[in-house]
Protein backbone atom coordinates (compact mmCIF):
# COMPACT_ATOMS: atom_id res chain seq x y z
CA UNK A 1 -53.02 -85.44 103.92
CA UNK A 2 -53.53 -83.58 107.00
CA UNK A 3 -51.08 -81.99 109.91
CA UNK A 4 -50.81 -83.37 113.31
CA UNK A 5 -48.80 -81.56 115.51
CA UNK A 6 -47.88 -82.22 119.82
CA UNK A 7 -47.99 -78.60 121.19
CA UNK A 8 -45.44 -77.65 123.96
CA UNK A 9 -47.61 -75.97 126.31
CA UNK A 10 -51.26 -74.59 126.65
CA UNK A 11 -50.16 -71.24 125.07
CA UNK A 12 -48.54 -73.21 121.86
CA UNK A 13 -51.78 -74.91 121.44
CA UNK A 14 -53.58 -71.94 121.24
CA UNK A 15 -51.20 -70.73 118.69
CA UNK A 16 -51.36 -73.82 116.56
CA UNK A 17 -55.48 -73.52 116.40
CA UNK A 18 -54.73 -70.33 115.28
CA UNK A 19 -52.41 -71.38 112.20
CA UNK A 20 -55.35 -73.68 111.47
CA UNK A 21 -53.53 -76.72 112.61
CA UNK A 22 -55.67 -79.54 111.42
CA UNK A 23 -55.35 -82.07 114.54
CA UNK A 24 -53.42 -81.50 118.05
CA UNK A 25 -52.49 -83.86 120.23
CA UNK A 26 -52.70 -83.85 124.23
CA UNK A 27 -52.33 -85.49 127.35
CA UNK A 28 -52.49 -85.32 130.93
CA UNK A 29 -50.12 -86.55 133.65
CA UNK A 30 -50.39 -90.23 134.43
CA UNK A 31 -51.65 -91.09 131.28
CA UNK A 32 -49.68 -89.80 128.36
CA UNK A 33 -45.57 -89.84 128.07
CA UNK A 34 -42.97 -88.11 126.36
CA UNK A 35 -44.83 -84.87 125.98
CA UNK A 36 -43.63 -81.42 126.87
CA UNK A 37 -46.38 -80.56 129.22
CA UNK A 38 -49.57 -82.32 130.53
CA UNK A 39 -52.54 -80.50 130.56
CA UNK A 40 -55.24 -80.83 132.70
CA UNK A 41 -58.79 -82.09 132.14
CA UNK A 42 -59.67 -78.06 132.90
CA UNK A 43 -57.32 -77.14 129.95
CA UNK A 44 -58.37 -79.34 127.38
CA UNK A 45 -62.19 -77.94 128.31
CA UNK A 46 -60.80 -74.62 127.33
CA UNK A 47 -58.92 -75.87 124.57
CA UNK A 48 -62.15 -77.50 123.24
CA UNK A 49 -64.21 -74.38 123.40
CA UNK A 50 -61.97 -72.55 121.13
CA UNK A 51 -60.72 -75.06 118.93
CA UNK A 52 -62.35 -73.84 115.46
CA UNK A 53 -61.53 -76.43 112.98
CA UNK A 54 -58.68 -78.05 114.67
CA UNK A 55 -59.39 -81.59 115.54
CA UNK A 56 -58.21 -82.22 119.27
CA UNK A 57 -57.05 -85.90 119.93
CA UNK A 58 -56.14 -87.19 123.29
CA UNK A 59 -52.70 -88.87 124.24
CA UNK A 60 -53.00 -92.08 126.47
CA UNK A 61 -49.72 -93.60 125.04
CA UNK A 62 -49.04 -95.29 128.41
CA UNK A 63 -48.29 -99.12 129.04
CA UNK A 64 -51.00 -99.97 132.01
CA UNK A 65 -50.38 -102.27 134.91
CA UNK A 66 -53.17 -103.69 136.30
CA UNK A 67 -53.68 -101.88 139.43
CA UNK A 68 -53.80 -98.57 137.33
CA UNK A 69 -56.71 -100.14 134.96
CA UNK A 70 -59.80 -98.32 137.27
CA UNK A 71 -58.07 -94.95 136.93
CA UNK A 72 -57.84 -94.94 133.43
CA UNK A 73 -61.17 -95.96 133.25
CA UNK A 74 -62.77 -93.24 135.15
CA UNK A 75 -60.06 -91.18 133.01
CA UNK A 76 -61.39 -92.30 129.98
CA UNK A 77 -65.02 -91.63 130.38
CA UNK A 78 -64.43 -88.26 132.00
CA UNK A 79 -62.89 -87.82 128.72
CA UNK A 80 -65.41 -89.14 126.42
CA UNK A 81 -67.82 -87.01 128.59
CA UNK A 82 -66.67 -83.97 126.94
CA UNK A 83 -68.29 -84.76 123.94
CA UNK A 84 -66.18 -82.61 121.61
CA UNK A 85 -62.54 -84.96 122.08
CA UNK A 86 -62.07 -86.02 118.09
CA UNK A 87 -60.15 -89.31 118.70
CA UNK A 88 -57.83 -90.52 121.11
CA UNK A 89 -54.47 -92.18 120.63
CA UNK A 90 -53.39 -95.30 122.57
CA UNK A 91 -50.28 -97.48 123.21
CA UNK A 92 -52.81 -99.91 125.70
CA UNK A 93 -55.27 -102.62 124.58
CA UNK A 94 -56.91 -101.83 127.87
CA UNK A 95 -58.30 -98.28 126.44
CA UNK A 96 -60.23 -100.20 123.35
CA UNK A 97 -61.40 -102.83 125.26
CA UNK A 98 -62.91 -100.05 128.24
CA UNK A 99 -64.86 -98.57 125.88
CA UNK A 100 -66.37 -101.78 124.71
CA UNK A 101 -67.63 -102.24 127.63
CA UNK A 102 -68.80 -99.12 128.06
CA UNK A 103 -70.60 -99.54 124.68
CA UNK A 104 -68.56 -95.80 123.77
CA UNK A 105 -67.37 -95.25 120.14
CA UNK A 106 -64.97 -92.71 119.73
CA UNK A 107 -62.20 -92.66 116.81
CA UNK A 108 -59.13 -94.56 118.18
CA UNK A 109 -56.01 -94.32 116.78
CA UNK A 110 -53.22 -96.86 117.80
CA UNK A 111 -49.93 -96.16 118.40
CA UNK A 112 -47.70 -98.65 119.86
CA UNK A 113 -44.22 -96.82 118.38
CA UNK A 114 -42.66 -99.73 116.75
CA UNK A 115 -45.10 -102.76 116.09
CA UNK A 116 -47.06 -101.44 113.13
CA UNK A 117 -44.69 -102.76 110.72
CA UNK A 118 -47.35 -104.69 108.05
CA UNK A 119 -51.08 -104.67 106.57
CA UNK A 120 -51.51 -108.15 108.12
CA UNK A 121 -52.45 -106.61 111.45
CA UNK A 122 -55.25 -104.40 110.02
CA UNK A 123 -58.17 -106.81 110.31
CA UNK A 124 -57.93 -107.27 113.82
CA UNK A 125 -57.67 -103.58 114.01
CA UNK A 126 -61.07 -103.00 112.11
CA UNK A 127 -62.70 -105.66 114.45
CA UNK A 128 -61.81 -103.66 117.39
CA UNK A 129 -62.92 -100.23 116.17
CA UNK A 130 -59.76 -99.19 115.11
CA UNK A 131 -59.63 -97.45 111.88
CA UNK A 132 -56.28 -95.40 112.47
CA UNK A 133 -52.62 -96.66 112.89
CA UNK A 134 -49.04 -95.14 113.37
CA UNK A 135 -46.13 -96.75 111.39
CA UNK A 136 -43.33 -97.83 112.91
CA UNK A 137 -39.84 -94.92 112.16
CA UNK A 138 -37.77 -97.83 111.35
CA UNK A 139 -39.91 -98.52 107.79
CA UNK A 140 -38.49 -97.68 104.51
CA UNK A 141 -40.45 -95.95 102.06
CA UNK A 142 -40.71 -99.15 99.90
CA UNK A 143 -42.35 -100.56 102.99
CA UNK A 144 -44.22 -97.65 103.50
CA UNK A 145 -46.33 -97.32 100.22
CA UNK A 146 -46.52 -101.29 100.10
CA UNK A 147 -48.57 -101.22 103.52
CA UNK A 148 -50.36 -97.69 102.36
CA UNK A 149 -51.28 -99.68 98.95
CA UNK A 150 -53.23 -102.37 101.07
CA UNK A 151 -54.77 -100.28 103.78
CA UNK A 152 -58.30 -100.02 102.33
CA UNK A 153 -60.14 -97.87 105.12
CA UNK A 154 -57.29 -97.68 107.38
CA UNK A 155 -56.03 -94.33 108.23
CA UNK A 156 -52.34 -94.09 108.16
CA UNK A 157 -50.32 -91.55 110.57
CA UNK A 158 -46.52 -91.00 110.37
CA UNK A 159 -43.75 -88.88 111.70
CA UNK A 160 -42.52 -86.55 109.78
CA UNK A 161 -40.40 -84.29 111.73
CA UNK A 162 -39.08 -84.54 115.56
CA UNK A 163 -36.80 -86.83 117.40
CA UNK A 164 -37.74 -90.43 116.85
CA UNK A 165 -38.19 -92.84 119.32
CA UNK A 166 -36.10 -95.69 119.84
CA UNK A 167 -36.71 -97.58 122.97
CA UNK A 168 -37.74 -97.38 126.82
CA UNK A 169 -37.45 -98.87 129.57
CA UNK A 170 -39.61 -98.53 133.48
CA UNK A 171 -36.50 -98.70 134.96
CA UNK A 172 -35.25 -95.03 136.60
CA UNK A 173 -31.96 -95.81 134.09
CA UNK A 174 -30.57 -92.15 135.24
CA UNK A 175 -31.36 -91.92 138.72
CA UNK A 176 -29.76 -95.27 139.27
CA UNK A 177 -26.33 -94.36 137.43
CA UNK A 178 -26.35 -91.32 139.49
CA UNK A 179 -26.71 -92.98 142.50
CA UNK A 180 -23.83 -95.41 141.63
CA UNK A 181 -21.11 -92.79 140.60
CA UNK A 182 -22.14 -90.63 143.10
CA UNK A 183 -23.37 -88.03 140.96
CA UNK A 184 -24.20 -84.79 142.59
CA UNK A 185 -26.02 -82.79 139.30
CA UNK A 186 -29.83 -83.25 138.07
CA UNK A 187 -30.01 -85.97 135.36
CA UNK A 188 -33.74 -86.10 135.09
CA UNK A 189 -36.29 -84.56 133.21
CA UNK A 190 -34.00 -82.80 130.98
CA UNK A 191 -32.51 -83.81 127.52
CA UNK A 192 -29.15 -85.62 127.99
CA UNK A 193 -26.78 -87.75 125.44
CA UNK A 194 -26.12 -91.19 125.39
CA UNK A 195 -22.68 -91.90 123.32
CA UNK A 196 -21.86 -95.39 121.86
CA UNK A 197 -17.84 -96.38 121.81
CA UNK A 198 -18.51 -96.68 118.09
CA UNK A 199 -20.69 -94.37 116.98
CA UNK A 200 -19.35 -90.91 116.30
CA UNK A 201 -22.47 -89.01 117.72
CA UNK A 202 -24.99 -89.62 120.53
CA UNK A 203 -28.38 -90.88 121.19
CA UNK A 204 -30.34 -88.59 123.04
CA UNK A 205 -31.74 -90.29 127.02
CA UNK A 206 -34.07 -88.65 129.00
CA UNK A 207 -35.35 -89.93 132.42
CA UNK A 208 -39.09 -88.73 134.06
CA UNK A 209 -41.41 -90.80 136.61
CA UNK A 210 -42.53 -93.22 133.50
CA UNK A 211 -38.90 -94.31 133.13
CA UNK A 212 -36.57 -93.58 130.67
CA UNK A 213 -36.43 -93.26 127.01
CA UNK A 214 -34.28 -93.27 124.00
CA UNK A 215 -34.78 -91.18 120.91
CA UNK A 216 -32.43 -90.52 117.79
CA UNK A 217 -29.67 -87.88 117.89
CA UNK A 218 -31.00 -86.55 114.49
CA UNK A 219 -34.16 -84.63 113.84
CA UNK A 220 -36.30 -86.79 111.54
CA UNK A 221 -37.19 -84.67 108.26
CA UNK A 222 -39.62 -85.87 105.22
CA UNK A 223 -40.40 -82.24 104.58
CA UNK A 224 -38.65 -82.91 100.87
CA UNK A 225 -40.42 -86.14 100.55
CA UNK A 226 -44.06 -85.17 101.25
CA UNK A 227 -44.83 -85.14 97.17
CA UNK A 228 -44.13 -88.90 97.61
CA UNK A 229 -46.22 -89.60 100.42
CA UNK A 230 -49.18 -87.35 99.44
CA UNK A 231 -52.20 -89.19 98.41
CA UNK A 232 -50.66 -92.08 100.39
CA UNK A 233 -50.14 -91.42 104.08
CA UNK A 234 -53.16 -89.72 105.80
CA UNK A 235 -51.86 -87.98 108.96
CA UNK A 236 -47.90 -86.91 108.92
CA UNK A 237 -46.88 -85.68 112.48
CA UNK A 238 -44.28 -83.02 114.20
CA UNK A 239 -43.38 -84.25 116.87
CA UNK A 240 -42.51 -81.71 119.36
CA UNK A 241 -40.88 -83.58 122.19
CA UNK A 242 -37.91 -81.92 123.78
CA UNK A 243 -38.19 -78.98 121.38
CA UNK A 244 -39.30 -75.64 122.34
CA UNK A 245 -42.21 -73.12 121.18
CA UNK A 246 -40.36 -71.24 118.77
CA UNK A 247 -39.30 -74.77 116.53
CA UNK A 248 -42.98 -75.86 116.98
CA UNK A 249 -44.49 -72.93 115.52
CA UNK A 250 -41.74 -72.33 112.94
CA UNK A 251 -41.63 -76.26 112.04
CA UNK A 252 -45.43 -76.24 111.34
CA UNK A 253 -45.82 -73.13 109.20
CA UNK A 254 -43.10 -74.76 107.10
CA UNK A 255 -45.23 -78.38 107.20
CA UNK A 256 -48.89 -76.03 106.62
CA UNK A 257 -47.66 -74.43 103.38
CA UNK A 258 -46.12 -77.63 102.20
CA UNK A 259 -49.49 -79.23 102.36
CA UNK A 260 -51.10 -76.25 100.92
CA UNK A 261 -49.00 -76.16 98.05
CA UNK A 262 -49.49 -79.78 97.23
CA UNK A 263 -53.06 -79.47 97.22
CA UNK A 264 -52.67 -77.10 94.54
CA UNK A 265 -50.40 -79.12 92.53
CA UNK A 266 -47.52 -76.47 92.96
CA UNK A 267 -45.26 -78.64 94.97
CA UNK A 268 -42.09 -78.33 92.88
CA UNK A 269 -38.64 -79.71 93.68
CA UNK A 270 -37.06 -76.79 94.59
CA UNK A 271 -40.03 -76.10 97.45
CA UNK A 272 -39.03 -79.03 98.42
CA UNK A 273 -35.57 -78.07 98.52
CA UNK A 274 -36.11 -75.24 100.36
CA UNK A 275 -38.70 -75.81 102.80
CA UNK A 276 -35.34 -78.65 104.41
CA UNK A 277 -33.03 -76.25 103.99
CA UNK A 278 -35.07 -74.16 106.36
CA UNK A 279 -36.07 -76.99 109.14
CA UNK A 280 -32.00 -77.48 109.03
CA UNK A 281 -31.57 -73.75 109.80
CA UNK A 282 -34.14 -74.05 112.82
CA UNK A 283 -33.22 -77.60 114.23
CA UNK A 284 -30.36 -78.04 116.97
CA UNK A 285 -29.14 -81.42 115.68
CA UNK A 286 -28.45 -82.83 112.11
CA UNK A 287 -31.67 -83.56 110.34
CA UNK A 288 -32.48 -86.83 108.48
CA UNK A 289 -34.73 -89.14 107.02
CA UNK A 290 -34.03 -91.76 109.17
CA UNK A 291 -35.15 -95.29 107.91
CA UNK A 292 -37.22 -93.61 105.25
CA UNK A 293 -34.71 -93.91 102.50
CA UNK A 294 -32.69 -96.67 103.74
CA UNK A 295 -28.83 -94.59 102.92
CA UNK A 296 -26.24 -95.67 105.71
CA UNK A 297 -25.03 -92.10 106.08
CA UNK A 298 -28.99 -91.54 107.37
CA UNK A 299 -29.08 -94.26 109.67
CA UNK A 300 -25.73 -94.05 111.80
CA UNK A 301 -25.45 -89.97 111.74
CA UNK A 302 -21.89 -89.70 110.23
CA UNK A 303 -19.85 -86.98 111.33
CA UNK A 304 -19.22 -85.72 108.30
CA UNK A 305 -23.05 -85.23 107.33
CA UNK A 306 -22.98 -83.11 110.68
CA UNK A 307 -19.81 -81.00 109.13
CA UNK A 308 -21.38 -80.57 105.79
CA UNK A 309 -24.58 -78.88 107.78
């Protein structure tokens, strides 16, 4: 099982090749979303140079139209050109299928936030040079180690920690309901709540030139479950969207020693314990599992789980 973590900015990437941080994951403006920061082809040089044993992969989690297609491929083999990139992860069909063409193999890991949700798919993966695969949040761990038992060579990534993502849409959501109630503060790029008549606490919404999206309220947490998935899941990922520095670094210490201790077999219950008790200390909002283990009280954020906190 190894670490992947999203840095915030060029400095927190730095730091996170110097806690050993086995992969890192970055993007650069018009071709990666819901990120922190975009860095630019400049940075990433730099970050390459000093990257140790940190694997760097490259976000292009963007949905392409087709008048955008001849960007992204000049994009793409600007990146491939520096040699050093470790894999690159992709929403797109259009990325894959570029570097077919291009007769360019690179590891490609695909990540289309919800629609991994069975084993069936993986053939067609394989056939297309893709040996990696995020899980959709909205498995439950029965689900999870049912697809993990059937993955033969397929890599497996899953969040671990981080808001979730629910849903977005191209559509300036925020700008527009500004516009209409005559609105005179800034609604976008910044983390706002979205609040359901019947659900005692919020979604969060956030609005940026790719649209807007909506993530969970909560803070999804498998910290305690990681004995569980070990052996199983391949990649688990912090996710550090909308967070700052300070619960980056902090969040992956805590995910680093967890991993350390279960490859030395001294995982016990009350690490596990522990280690959540300290992400809940650190996090802003209520942490869960989410879908993971399938409880109600998980999945609709009850206000008393936030009182008990």
């Amino acid at each position: 099982m190894q670490l992947l973590v999203t840095p915030v900015n060029y400095k927190n990437a730095i730091d996170l090749i110097s806690l050993n941080t086995p992969i890192i994951a970055i993007g650069t403006k018009k071709f990666c979303e819901r990120t922190n920061c975009y860095f630019s082809i400049k940075e990433i040089k730099k970050i390459i140079s000093i990257k140790k044993n940190t694997k760097i992969y490259i976000l292009i989690n963007r949905i392409f139209f087709e008048k955008q297609i001849s960007n992204l491929e000049k994009y793409l083999l600007d990146i491939v050109s520096l040699n050093k990139i470790d894999g690159i992860i992709f929403s797109d069909y259009s990325v894959p299928q570029i570097l077919f063409e291009h007769k360019i193999k690179i590891n490609l890991c695909y990540n289309p936030e919800t629609l991994v949700t069975n084993y069936c798919q993986f053939n067609f993966f394989k056939k297309n040079n893709i040996n990696n695969v995020f899980l959709s949040r909205e498995l439950n761990k029965k689900q999870v180690f049912d697809i993990c038992s059937k993955k033969q060579k397929m890599k497996i990534f899953i969040q671990a920690s981080g808001y979730a993502f629910m849903m977005q849409s191209r559509w300036q959501l925020l700008t527009n309901f500004k516009k209409n109630k005559e609105i005179k503060e800034k609604l976008t790029s910044k983390k706002l709540y979205l609040k359901e008549e019947k659900r005692k606490q919020p979604f969060i919404i956030y609005e940026d030139e790719n649209g807007t999206s909506v993530l969970t309220g909560y803070n999804l947490c498998l910290i305690d479950k990681l004995n569980e998935l070990f052996n199983k899941v391949d990649v688990i990922i912090v996710d550090s969207f909308l967070h700052d520095e300070k619960w980056t670094i902090n969040v992956a210490k805590i995910f680093l020693k967890a991993i350390e201790l279960l490859k030395k077999d001294t995982y016990s219950s009350k690490c596990a314990k522990d280690f959540f008790n300290k992400i809940n200390l650190i996090s802003d909002e209520y942490i869960s599992h989410g879908f993971f283990e399938g409880k109600k009280e998980d999945l609709i954020y009850l206000e008393n789980n936030q009182d008990e906190k």
